[in-house]
PDB file of N, CA and C in Angstrom:
ATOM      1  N   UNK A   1       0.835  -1.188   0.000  1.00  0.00           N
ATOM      2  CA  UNK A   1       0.000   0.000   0.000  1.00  0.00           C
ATOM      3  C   UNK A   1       0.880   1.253   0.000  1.00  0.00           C
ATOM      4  N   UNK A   2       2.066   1.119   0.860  1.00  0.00           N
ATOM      5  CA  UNK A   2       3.205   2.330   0.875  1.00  0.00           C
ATOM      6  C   UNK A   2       3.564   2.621  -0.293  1.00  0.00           C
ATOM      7  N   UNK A   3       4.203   1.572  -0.667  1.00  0.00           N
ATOM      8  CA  UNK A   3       4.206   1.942  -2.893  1.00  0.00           C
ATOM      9  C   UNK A   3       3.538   2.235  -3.381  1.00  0.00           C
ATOM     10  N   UNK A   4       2.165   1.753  -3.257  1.00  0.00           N
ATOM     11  CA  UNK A   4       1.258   1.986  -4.082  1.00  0.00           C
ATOM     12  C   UNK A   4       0.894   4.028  -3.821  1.00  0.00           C
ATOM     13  N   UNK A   5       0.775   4.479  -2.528  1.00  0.00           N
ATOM     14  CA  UNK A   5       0.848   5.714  -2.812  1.00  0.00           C
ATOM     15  C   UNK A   5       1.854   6.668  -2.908  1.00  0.00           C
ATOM     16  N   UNK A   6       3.155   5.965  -2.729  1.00  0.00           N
ATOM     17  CA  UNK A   6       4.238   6.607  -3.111  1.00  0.00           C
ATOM     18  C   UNK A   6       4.342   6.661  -5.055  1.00  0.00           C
ATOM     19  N   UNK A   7       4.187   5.769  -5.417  1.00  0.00           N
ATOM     20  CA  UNK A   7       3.628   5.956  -7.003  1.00  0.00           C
ATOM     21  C   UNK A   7       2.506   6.734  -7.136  1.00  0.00           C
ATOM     22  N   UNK A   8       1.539   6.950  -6.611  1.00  0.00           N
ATOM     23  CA  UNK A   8       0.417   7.825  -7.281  1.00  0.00           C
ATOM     24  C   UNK A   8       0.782   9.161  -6.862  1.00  0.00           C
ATOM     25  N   UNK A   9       1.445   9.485  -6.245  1.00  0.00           N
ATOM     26  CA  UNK A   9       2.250  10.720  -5.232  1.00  0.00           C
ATOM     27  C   UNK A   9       3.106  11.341  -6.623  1.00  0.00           C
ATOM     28  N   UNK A  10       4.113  10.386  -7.542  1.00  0.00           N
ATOM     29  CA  UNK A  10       5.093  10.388  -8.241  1.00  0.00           C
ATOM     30  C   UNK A  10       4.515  11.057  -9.437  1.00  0.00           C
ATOM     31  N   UNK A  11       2.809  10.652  -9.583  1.00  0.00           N
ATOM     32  CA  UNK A  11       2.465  10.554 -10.925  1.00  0.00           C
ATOM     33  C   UNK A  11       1.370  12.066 -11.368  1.00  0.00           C
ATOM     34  N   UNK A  12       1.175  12.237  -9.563  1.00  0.00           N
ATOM     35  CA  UNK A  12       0.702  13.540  -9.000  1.00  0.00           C
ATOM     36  C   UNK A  12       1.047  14.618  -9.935  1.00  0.00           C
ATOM     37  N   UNK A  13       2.409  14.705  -9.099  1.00  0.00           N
ATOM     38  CA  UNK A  13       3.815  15.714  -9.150  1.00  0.00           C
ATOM     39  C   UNK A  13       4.231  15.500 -11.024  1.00  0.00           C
ATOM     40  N   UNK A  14       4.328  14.578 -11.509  1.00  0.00           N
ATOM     41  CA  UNK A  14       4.582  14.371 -12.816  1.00  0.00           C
ATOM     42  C   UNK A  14       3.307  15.671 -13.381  1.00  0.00           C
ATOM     43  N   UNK A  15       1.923  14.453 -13.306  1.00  0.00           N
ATOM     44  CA  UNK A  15       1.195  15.340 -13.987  1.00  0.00           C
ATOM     45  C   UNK A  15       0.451  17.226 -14.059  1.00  0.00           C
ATOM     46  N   UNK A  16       1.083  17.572 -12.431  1.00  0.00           N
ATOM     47  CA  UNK A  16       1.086  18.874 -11.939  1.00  0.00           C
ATOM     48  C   UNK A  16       2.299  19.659 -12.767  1.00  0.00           C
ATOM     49  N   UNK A  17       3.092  19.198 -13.400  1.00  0.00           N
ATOM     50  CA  UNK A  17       4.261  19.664 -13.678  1.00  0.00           C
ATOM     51  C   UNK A  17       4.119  19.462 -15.058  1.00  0.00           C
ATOM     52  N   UNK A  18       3.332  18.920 -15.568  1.00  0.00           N
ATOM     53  CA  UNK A  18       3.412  18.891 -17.366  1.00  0.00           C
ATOM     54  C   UNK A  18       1.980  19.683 -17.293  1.00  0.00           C
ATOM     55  N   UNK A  19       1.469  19.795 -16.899  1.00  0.00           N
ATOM     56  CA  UNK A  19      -0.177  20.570 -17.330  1.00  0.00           C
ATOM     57  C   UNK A  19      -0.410  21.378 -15.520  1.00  0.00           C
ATOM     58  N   UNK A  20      -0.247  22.722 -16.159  1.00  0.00           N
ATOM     59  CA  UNK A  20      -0.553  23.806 -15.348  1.00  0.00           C
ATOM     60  C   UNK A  20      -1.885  23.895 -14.742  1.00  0.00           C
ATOM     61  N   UNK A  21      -2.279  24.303 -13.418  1.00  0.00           N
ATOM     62  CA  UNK A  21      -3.325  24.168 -13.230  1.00  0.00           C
ATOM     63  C   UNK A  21      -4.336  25.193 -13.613  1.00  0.00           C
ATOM     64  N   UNK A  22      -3.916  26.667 -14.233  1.00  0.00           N
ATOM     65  CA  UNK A  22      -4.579  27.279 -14.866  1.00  0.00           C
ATOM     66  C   UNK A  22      -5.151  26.507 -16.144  1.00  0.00           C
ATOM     67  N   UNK A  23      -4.010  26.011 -16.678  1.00  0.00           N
ATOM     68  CA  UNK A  23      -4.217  25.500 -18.330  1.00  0.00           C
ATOM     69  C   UNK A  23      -5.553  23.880 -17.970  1.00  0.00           C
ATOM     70  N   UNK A  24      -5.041  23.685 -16.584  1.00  0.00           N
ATOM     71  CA  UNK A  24      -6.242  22.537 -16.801  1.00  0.00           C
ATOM     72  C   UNK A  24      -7.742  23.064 -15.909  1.00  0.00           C
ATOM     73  N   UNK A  25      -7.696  24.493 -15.366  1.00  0.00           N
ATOM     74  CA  UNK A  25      -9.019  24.927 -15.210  1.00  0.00           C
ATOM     75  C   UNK A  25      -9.905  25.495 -16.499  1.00  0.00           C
ATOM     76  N   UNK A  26      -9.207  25.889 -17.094  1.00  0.00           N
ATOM     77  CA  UNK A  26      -9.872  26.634 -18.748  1.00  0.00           C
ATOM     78  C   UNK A  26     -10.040  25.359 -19.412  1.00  0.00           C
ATOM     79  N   UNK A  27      -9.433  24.587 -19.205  1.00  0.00           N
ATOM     80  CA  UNK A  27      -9.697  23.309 -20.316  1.00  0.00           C
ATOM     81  C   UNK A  27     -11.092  22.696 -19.941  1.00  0.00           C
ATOM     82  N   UNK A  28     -11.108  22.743 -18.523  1.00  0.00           N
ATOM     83  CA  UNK A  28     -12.280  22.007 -17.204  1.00  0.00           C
ATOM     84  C   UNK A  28     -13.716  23.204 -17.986  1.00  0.00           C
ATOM     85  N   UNK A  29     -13.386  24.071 -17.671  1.00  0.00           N
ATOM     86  CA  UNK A  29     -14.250  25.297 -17.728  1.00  0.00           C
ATOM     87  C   UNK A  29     -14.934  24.992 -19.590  1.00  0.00           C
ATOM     88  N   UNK A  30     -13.866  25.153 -20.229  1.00  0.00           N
ATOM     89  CA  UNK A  30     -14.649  24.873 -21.581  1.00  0.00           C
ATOM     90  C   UNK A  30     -15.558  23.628 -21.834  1.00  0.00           C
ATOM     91  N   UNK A  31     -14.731  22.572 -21.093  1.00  0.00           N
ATOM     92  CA  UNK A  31     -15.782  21.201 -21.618  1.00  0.00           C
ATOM     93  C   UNK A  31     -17.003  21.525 -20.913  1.00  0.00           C
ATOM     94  N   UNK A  32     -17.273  22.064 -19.272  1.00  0.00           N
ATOM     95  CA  UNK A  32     -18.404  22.143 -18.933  1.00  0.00           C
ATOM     96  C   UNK A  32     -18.546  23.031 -19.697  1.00  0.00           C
ATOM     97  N   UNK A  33     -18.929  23.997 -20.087  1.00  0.00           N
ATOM     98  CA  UNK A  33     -19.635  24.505 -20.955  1.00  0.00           C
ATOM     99  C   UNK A  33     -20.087  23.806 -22.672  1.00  0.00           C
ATOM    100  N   UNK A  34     -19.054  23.155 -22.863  1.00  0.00           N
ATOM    101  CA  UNK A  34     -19.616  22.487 -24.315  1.00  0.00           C
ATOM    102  C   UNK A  34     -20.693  21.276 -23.513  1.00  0.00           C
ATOM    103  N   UNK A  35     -20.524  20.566 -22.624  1.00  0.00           N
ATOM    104  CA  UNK A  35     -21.322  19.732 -22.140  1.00  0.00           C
ATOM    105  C   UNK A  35     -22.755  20.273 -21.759  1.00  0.00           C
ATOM    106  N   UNK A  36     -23.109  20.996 -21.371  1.00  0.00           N
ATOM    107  CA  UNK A  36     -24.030  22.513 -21.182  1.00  0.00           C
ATOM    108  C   UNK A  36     -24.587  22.574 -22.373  1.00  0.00           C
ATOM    109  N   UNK A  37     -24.101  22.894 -23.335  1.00  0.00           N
ATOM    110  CA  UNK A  37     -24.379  23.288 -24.438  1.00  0.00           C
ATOM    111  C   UNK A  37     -25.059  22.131 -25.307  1.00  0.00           C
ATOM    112  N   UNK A  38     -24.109  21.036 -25.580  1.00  0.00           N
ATOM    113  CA  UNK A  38     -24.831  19.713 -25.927  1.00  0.00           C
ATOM    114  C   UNK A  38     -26.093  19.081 -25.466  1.00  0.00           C
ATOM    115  N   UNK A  39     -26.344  19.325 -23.698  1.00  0.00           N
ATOM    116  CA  UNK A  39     -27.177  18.963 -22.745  1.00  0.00           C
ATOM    117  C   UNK A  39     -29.017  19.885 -23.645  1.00  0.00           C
ATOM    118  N   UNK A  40     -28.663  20.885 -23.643  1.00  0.00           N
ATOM    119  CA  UNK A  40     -29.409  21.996 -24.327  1.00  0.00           C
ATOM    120  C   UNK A  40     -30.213  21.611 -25.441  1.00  0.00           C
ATOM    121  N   UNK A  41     -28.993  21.514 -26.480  1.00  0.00           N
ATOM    122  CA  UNK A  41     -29.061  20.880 -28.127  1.00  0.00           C
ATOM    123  C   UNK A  41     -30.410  20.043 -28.217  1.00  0.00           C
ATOM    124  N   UNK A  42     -29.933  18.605 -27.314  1.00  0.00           N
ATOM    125  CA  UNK A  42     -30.486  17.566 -27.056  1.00  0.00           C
ATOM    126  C   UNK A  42     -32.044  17.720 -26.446  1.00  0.00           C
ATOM    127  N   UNK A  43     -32.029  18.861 -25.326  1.00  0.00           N
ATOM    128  CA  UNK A  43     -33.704  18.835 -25.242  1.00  0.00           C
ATOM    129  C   UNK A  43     -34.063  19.674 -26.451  1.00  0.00           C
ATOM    130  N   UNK A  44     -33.636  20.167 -26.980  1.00  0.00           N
ATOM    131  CA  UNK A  44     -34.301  20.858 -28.032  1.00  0.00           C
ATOM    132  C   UNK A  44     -34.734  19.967 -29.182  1.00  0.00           C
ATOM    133  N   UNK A  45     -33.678  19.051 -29.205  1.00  0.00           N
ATOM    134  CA  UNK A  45     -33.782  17.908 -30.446  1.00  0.00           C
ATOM    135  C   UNK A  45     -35.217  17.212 -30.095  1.00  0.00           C
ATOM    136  N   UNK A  46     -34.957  16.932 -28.975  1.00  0.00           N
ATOM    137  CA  UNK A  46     -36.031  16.093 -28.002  1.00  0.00           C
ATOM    138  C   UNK A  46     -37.559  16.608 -28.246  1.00  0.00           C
ATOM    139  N   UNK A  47     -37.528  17.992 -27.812  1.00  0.00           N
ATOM    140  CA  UNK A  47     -38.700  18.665 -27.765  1.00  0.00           C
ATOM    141  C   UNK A  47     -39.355  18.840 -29.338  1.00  0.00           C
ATOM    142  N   UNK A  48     -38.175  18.886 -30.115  1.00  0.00           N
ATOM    143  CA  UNK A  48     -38.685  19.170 -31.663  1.00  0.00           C
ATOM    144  C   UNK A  48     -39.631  17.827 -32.319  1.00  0.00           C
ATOM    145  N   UNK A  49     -38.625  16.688 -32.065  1.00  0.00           N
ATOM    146  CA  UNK A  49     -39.093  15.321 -32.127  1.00  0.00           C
ATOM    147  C   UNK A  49     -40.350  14.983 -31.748  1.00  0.00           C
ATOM    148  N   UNK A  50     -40.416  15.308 -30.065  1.00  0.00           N
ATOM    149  CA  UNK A  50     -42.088  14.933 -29.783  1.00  0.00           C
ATOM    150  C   UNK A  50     -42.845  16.338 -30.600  1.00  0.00           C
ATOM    151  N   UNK A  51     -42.855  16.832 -30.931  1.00  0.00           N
ATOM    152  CA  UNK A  51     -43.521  17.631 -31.496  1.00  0.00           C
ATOM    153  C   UNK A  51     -44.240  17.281 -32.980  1.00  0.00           C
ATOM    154  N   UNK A  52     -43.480  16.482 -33.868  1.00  0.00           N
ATOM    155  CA  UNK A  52     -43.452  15.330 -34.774  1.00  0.00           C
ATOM    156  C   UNK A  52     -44.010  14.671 -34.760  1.00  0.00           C
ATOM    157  N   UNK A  53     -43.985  14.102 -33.792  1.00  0.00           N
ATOM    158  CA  UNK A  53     -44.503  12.770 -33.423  1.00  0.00           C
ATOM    159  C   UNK A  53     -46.176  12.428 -33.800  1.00  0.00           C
TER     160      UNK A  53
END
């Protein structure tokens, strides 16, 4: 178990150090918003559909 979080500790620090945490809040920030946006799309698709129906 000591290894085991001394490796995820390692992989932490790795991945804190290749991707900034600004660069991975704007990245966070855009997908929720495209996810938002898709979420939207979809009742609209939805609503158009039963409307069809």
């Amino acid at each position: 178990m000591e290894q085991a979080n001394a490796e995820l500790t390692k992989l932490r620090t790795d991945f804190i150090d290749r991707v900034p945490i600004v660069q991975y809040e704007e990245v966070n920030k855009q997908l929720v918003g495209k996810t938002r946006e898709v979420e939207s799309l979809k009742e609209e698709l939805d609503s158009a559909a039963n409307r069809y129906r």
